[in-house]
C-alpha atoms as a PDB file:
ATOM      1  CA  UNK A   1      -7.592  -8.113 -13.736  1.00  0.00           C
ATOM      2  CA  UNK A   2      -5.780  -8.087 -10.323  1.00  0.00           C
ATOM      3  CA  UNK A   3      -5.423  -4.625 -10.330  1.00  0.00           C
ATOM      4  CA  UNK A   4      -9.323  -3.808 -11.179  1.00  0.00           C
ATOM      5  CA  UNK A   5     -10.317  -6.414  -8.559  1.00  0.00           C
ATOM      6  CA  UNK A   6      -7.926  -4.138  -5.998  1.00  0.00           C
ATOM      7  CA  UNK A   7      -9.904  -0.841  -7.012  1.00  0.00           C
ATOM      8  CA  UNK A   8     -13.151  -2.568  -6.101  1.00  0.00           C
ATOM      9  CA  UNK A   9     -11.477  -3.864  -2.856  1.00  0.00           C
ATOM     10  CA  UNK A  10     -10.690  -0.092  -1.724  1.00  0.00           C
ATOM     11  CA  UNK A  11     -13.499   1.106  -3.084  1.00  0.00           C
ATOM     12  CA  UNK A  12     -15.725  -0.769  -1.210  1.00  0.00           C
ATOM     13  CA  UNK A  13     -13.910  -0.769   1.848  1.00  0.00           C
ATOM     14  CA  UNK A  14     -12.953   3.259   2.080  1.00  0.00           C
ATOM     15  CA  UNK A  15      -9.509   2.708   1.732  1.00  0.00           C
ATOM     16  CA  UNK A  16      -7.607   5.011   0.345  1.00  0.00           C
ATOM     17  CA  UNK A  17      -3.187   5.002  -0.992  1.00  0.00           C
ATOM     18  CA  UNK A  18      -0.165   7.086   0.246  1.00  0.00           C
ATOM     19  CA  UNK A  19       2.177   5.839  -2.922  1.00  0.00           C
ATOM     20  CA  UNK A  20       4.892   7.380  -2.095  1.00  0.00           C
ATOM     21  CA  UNK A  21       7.495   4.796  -4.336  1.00  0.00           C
ATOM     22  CA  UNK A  22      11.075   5.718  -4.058  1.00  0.00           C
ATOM     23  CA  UNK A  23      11.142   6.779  -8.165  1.00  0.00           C
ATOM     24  CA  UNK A  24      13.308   4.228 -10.044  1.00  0.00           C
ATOM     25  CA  UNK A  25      14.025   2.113  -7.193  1.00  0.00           C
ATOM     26  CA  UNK A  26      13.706  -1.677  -8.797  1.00  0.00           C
ATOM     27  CA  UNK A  27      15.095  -3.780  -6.257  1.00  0.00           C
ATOM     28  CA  UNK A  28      14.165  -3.937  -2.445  1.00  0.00           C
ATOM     29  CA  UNK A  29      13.423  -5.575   0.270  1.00  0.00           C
ATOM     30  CA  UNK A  30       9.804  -4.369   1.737  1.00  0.00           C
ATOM     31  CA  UNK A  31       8.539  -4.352   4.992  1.00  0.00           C
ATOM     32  CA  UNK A  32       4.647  -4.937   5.581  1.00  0.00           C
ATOM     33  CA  UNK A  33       4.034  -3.515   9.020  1.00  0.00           C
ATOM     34  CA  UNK A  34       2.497  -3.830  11.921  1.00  0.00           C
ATOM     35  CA  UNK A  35       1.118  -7.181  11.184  1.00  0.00           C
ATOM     36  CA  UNK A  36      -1.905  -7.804  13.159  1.00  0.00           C
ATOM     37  CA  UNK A  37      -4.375  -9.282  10.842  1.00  0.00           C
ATOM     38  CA  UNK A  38      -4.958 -11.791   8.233  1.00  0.00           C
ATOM     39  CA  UNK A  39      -6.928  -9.099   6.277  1.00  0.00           C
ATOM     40  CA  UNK A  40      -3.627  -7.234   6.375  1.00  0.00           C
ATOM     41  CA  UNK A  41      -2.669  -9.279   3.036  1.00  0.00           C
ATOM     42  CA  UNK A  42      -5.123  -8.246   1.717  1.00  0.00           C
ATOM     43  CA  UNK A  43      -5.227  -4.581   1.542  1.00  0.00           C
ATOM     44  CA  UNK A  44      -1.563  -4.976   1.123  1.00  0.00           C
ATOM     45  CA  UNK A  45      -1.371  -7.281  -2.061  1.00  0.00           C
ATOM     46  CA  UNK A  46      -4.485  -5.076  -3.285  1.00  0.00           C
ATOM     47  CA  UNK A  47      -2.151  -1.508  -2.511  1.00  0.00           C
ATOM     48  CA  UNK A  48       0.528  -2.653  -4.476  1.00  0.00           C
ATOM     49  CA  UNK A  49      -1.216  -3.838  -7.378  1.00  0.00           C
ATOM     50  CA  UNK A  50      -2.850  -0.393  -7.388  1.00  0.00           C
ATOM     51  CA  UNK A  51       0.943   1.379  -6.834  1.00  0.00           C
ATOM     52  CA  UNK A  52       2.319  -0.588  -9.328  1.00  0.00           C
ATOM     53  CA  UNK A  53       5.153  -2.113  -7.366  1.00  0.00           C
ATOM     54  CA  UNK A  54       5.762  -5.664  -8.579  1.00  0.00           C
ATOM     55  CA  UNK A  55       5.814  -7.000  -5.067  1.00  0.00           C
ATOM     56  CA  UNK A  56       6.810 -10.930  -4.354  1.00  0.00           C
ATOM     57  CA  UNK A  57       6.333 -12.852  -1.640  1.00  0.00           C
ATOM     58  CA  UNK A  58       8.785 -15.855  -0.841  1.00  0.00           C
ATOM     59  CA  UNK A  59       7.177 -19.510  -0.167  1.00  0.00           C
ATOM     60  CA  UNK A  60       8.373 -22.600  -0.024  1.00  0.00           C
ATOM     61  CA  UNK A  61       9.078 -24.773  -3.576  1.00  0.00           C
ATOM     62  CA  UNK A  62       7.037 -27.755  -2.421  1.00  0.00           C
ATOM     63  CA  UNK A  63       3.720 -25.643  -1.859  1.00  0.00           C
ATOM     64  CA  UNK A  64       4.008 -24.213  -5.474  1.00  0.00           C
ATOM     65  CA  UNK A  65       2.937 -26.895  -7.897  1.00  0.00           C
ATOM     66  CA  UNK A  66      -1.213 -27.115  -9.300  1.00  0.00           C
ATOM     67  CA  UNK A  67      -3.684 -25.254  -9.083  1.00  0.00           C
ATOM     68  CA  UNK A  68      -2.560 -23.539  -5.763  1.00  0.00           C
ATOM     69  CA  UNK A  69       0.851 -22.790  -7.133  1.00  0.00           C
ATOM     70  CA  UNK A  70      -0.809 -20.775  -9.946  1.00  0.00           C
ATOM     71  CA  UNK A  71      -2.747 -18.832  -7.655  1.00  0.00           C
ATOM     72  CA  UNK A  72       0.117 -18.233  -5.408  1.00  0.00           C
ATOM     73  CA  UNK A  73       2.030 -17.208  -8.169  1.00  0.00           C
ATOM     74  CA  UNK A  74      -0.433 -14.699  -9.348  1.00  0.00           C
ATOM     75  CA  UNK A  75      -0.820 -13.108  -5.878  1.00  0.00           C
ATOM     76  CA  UNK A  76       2.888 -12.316  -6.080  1.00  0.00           C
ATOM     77  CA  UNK A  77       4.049 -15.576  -4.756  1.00  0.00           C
ATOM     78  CA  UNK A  78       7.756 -17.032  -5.687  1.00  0.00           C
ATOM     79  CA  UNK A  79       9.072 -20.251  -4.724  1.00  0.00           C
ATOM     80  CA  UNK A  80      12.177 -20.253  -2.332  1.00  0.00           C
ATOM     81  CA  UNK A  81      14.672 -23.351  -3.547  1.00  0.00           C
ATOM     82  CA  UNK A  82      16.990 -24.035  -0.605  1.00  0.00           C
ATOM     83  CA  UNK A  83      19.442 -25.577  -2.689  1.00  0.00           C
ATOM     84  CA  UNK A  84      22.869 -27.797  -1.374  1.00  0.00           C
ATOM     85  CA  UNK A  85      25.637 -25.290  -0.773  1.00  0.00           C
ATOM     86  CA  UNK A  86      29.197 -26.145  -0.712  1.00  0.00           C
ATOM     87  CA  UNK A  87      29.613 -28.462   2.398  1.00  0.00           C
ATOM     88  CA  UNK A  88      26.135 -30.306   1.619  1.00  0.00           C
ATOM     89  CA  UNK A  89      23.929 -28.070   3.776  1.00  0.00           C
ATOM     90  CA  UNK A  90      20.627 -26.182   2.419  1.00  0.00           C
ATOM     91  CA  UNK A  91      20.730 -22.367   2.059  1.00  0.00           C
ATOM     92  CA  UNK A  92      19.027 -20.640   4.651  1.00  0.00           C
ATOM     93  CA  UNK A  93      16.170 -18.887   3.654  1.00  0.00           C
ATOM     94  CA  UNK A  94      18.293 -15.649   4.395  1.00  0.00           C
ATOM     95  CA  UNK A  95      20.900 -16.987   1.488  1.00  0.00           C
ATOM     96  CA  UNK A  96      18.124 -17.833  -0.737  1.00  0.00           C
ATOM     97  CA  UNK A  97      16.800 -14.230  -1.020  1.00  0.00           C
ATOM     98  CA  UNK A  98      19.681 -12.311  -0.883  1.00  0.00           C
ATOM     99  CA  UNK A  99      20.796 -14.492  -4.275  1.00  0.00           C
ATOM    100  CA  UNK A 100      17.623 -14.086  -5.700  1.00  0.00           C
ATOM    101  CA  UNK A 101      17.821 -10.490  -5.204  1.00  0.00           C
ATOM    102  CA  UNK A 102      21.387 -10.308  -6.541  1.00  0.00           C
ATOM    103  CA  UNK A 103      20.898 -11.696  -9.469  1.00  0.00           C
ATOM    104  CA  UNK A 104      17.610  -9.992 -10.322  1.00  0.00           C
ATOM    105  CA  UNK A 105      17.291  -7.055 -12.410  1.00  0.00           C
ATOM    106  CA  UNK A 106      13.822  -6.330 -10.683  1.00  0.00           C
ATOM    107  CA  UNK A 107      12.580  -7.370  -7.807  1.00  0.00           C
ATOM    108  CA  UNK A 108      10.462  -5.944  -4.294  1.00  0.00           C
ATOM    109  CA  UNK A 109      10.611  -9.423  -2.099  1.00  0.00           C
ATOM    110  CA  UNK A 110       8.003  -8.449   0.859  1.00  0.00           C
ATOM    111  CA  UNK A 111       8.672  -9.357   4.661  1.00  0.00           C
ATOM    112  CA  UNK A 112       6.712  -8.924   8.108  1.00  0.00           C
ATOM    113  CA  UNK A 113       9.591  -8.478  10.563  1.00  0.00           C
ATOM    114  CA  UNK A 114       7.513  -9.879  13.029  1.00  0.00           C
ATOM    115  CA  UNK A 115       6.999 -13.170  11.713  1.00  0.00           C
ATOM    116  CA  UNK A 116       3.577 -13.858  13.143  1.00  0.00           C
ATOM    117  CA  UNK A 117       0.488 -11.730  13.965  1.00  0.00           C
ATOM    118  CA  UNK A 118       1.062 -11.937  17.566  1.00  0.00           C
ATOM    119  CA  UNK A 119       2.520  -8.169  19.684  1.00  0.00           C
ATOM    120  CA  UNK A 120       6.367  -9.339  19.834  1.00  0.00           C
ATOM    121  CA  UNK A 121       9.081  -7.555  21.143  1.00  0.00           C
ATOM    122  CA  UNK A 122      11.807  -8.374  18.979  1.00  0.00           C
ATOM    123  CA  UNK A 123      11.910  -8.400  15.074  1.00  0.00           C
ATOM    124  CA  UNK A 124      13.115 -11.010  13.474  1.00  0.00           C
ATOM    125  CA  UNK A 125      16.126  -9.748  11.218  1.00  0.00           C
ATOM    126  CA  UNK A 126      16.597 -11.782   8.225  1.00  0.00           C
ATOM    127  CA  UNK A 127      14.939  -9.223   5.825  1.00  0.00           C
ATOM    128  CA  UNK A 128      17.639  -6.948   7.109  1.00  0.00           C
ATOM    129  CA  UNK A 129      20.731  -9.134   6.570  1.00  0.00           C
ATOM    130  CA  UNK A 130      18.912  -9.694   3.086  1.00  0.00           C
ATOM    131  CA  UNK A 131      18.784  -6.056   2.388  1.00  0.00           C
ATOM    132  CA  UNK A 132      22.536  -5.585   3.264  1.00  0.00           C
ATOM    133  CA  UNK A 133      23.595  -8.754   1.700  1.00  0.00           C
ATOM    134  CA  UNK A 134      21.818  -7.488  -1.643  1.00  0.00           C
ATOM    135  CA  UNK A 135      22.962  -4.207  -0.933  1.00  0.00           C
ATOM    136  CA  UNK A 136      19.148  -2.891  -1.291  1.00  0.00           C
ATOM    137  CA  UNK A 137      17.196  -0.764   0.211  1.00  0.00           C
ATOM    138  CA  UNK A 138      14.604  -1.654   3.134  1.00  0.00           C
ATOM    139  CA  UNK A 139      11.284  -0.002   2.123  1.00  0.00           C
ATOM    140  CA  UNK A 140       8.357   0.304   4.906  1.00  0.00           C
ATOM    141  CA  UNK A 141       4.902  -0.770   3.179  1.00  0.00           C
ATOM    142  CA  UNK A 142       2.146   0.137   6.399  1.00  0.00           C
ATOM    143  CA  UNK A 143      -1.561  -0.253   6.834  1.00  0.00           C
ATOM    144  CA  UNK A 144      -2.919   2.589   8.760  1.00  0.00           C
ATOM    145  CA  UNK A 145      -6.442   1.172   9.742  1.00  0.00           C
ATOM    146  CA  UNK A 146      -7.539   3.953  11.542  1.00  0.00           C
ATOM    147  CA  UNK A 147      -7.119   6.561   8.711  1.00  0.00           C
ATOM    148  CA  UNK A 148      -7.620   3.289   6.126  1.00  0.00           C
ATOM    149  CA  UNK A 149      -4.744   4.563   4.204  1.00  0.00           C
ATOM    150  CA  UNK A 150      -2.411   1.758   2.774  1.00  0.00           C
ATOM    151  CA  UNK A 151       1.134   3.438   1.886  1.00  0.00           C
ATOM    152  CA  UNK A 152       5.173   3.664   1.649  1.00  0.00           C
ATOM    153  CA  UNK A 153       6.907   4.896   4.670  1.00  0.00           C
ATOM    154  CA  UNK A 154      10.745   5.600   4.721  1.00  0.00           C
ATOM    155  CA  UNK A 155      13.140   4.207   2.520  1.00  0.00           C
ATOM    156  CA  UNK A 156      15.927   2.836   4.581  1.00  0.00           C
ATOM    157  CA  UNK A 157      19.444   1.509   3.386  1.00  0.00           C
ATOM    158  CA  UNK A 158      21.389  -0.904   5.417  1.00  0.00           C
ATOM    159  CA  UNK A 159      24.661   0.628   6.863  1.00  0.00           C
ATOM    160  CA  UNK A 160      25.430  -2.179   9.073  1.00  0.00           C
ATOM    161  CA  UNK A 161      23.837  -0.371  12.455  1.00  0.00           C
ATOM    162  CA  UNK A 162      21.054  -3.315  12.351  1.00  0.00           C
ATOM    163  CA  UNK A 163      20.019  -2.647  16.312  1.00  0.00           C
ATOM    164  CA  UNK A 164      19.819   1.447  15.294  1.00  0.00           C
ATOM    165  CA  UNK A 165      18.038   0.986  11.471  1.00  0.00           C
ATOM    166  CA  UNK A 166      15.380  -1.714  13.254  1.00  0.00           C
ATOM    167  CA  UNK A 167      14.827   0.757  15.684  1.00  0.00           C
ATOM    168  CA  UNK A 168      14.252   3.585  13.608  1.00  0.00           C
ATOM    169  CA  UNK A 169      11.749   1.418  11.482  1.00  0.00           C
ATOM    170  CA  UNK A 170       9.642   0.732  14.441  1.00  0.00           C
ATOM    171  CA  UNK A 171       9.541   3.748  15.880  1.00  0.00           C
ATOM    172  CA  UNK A 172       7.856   4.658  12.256  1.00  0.00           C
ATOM    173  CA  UNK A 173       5.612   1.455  12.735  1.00  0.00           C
ATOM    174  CA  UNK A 174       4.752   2.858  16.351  1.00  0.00           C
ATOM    175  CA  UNK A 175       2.980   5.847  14.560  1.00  0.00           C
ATOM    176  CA  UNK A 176       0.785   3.601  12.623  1.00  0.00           C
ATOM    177  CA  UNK A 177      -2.515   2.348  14.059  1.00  0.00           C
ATOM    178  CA  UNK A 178      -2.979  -1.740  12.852  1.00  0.00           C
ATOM    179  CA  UNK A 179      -5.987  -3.905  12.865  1.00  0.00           C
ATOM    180  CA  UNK A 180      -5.739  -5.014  16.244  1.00  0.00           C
ATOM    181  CA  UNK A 181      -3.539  -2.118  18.719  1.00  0.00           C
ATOM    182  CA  UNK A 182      -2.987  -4.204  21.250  1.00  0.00           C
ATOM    183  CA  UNK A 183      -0.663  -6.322  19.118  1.00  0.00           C
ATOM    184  CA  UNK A 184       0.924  -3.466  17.548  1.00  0.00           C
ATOM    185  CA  UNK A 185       4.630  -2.697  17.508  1.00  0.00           C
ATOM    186  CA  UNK A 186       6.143  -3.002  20.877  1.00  0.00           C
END
């Protein structure tokens, strides 16, 4: 159903894909960038139900329960459990992803590096310390709103260089044009 809905989505909108899937890759972390827009969920969600990539989306345990939790949970939504670590504190959200993704078999967790829809001039770098923690790959999901292609950009796996990698993703992200420019990758 979600993936019929998605057709009519790009259909009626003129948008078109760029799947370009890293072939047997099951477990990632994936950038959605720039992030400029609400609407950006939307043609993203909508892309990868077309592509075929299982994407999640992390959100807190407490917001998942009724009738809300089961439509988060169909968009892709999965509920984050900062359980007590040794010592009594709460996993950071950081720790919580990194374990889910270690002890999946499958699973694409999306992130916006940015964190909000506002221009910002530094990532925030959880999704990489995930991705290296995991020892998965960072994939680049983009929204090109000037050509209205949604697609997959570079595969990148961590090496430990976080200041370099980040860097190199941007300066991919710099090439795309987002909903609103003017809060676009700095």
């Amino acid at each position: 159903m979600m993936k019929f809905l998605s057709r009519i989505v790009f259909w009626l909108s003129g948008w078109s894909l760029n799947a370009n899937w890293p072939e047997g890759l099951k477990k990632a972390v994936l950038i959605a960038i720039p992030h400029t827009s609400n609407w950006d969920l939307l043609y993203a969600r909508a892309a990868f139900f077309l592509m075929d990539i299982p994407v999640k989306f992390t959100i807190k345990n407490e917001v998942m329960v009724g009738p809300l939790g089961w439509l988060i949970k169909g968009l892709g939504g999965i509920a984050i459990d900062r359980k007590r670590v040794p010592g009594g504190r709460k996993q950071t959200y950081t720790e919580a992803m990194t374990v889910m993704l270690k002890e999946s078999d499958e699973l694409v967790i999306m992130v916006t590096p940015e964190g909000t829809r506002s221009a910002v001039k530094r990532w925030k770098s959880g999704f990489y310390h995930i991705a290296l923690g995991a020892e998965v790959p960072v994939v680049i999901g983009y929204l090109d709103y000037k050509k209205k292609e949604a697609g997959i950009g570079p595969c990148i796996y961590p090496n430990g260089n976080m200041e370099e990698q980040i860097e190199e993703m941007k300066e991919f992200g710099r090439s795309i044009t987002p909903r609103h420019p003017e809060k676009g990758i700095i």
